[in-house]
C-alpha atoms as a PDB file:
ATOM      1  CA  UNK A   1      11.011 -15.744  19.660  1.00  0.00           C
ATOM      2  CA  UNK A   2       7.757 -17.029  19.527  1.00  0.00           C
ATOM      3  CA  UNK A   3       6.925 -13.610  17.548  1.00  0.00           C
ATOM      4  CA  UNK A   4       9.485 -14.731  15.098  1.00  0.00           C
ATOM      5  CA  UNK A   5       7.748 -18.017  14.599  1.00  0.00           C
ATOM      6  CA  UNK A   6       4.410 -16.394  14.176  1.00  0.00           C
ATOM      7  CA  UNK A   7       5.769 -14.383  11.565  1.00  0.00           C
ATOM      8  CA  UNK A   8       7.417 -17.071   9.371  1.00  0.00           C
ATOM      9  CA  UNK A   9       4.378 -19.323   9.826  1.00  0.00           C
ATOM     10  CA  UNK A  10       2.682 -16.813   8.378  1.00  0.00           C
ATOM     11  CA  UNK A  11       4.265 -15.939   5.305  1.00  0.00           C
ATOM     12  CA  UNK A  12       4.977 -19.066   4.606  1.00  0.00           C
ATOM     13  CA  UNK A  13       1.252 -20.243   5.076  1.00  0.00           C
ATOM     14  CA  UNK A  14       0.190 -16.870   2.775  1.00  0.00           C
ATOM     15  CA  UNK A  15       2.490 -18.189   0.226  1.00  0.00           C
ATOM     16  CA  UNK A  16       0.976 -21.640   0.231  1.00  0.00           C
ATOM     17  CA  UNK A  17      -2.547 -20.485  -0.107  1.00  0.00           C
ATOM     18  CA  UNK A  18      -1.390 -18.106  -3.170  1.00  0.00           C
ATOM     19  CA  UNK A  19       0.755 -21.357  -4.945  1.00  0.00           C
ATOM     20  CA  UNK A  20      -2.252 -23.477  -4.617  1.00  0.00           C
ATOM     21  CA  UNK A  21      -4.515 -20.657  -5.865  1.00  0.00           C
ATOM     22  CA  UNK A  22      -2.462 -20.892  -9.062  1.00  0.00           C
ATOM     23  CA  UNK A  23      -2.825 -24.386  -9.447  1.00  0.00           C
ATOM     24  CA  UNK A  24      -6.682 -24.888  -8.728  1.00  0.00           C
ATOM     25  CA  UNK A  25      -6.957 -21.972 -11.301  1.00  0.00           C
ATOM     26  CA  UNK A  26      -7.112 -23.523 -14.895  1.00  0.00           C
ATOM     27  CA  UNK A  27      -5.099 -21.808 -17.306  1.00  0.00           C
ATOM     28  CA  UNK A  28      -8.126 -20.779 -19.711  1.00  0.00           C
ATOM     29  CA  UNK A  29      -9.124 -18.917 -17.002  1.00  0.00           C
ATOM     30  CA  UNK A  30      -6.164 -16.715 -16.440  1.00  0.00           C
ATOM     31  CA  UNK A  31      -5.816 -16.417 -20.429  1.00  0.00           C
ATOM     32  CA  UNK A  32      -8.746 -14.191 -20.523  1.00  0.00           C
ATOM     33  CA  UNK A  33      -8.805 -10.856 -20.887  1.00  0.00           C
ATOM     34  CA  UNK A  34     -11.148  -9.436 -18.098  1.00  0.00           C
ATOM     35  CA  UNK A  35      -8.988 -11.606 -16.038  1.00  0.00           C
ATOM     36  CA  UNK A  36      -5.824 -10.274 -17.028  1.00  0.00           C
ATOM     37  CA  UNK A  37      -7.141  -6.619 -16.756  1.00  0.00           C
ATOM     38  CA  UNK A  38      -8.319  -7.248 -12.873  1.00  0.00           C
ATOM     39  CA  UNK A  39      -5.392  -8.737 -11.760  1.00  0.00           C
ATOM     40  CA  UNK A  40      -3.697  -5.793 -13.524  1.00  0.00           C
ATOM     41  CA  UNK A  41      -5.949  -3.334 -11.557  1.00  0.00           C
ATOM     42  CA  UNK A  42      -6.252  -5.221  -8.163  1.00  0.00           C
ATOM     43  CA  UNK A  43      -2.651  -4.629  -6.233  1.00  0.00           C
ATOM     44  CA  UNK A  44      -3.306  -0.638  -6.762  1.00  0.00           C
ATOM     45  CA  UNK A  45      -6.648  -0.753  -5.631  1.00  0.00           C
ATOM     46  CA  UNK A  46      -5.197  -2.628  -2.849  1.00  0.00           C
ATOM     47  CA  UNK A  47      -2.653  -0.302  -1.881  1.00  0.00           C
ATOM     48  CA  UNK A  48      -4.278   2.772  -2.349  1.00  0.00           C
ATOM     49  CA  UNK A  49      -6.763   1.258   0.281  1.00  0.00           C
ATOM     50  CA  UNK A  50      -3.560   0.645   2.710  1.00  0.00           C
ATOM     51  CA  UNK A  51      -2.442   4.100   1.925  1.00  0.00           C
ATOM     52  CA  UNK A  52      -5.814   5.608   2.726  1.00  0.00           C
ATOM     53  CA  UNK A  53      -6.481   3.946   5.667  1.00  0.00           C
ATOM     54  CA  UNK A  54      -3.150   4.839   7.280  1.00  0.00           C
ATOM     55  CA  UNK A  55      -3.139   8.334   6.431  1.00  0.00           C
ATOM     56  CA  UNK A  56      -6.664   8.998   7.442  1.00  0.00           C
ATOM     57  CA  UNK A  57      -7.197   6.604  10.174  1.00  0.00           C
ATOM     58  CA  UNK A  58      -6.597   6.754  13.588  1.00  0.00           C
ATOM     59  CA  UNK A  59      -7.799   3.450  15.484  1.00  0.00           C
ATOM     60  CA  UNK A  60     -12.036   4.057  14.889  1.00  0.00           C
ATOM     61  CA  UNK A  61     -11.970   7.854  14.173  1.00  0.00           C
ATOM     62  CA  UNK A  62     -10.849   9.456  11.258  1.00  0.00           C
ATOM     63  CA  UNK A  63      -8.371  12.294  11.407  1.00  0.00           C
ATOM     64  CA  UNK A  64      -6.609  15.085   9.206  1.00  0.00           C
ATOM     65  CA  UNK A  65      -3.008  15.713  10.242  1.00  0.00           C
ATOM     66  CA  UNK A  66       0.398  15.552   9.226  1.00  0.00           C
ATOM     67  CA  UNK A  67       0.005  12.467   7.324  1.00  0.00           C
ATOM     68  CA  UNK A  68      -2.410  13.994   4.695  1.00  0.00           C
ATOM     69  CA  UNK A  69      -0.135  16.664   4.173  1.00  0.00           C
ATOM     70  CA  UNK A  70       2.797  14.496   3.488  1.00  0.00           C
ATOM     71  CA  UNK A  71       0.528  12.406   1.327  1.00  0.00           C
ATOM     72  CA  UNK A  72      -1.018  15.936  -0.704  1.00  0.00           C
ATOM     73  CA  UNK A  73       2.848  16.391  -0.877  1.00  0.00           C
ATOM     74  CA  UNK A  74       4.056  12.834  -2.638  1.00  0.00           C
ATOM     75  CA  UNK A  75       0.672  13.352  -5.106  1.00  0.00           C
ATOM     76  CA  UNK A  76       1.836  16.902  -5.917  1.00  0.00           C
ATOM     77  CA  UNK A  77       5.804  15.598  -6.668  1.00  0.00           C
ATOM     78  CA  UNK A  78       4.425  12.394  -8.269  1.00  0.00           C
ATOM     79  CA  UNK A  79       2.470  14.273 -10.913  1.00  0.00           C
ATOM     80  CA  UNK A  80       5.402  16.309 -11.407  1.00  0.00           C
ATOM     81  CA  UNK A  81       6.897  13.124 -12.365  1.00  0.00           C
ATOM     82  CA  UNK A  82       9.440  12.983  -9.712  1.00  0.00           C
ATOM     83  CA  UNK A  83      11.837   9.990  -8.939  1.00  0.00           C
ATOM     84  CA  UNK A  84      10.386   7.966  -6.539  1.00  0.00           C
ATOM     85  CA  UNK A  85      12.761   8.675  -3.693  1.00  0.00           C
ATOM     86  CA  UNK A  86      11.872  12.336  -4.359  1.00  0.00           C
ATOM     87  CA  UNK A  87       8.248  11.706  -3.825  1.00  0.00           C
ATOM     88  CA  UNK A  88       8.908   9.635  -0.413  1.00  0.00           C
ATOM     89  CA  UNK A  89      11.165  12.484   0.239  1.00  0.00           C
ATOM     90  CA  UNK A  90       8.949  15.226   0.013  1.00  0.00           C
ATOM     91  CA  UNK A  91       6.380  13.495   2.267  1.00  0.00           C
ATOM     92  CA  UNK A  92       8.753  12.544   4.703  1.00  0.00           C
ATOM     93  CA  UNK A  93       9.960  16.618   4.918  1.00  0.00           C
ATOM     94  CA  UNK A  94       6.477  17.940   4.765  1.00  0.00           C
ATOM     95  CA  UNK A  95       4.837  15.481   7.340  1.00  0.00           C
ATOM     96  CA  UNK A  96       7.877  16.298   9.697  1.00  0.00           C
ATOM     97  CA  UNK A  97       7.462  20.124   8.754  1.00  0.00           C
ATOM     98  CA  UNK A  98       3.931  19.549   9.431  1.00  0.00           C
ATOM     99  CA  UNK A  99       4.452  17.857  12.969  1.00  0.00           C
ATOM    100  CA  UNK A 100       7.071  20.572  13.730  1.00  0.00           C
ATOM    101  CA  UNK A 101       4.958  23.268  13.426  1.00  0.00           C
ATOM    102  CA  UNK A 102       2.219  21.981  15.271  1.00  0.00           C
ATOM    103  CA  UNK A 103       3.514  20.524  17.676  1.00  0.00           C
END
């Protein structure tokens, strides 16, 4: 339970620091376009980050396994311009094919 309460305190305390972000932030600011562009930009950069680091990391070493060839497998349906269950399909077959194979 105590878990639980960690978790909620959490979110709740990331959404607090994000509200109050908004309001110490005058709107000029947020009106401009180099402004606009970044936070456009930011939440990819972000997960692309996320998605690198958990495909290619491995505690302190980096690795090449199954992971980055599900991943090569989403970019390949994804330019095909797949749905995108069909692109978190197609990793999810390939990184089990992957782990299959090699045990």
């Amino acid at each position: 339970m105590t878990v639980w309460i960690a978790i909620g305190l959490t979110a709740v305390s990331c959404y607090a620091v994000k509200l109050l972000g908004l309001l110490l932030v005058p709107a000029g600011v947020l009106e401009r376009p180099l402004v606009r562009r970044m936070a456009a930009l930011v939440p990819v950069a972000l997960l692309a980050a996320l998605t690198a680091q958990q495909t290619f990391a491995d505690g302190r070493a980096v690795v090449l396994d199954a992971r980055a060839a599900g991943l090569a497998a989403a970019a390949v349906v994804l330019l095909l311009r797949a749905p995108f269950l069909f692109v978190v399909a197609a990793a999810v077959v390939v990184t089990a094919g992957v782990r299959a194979m090699t045990g």
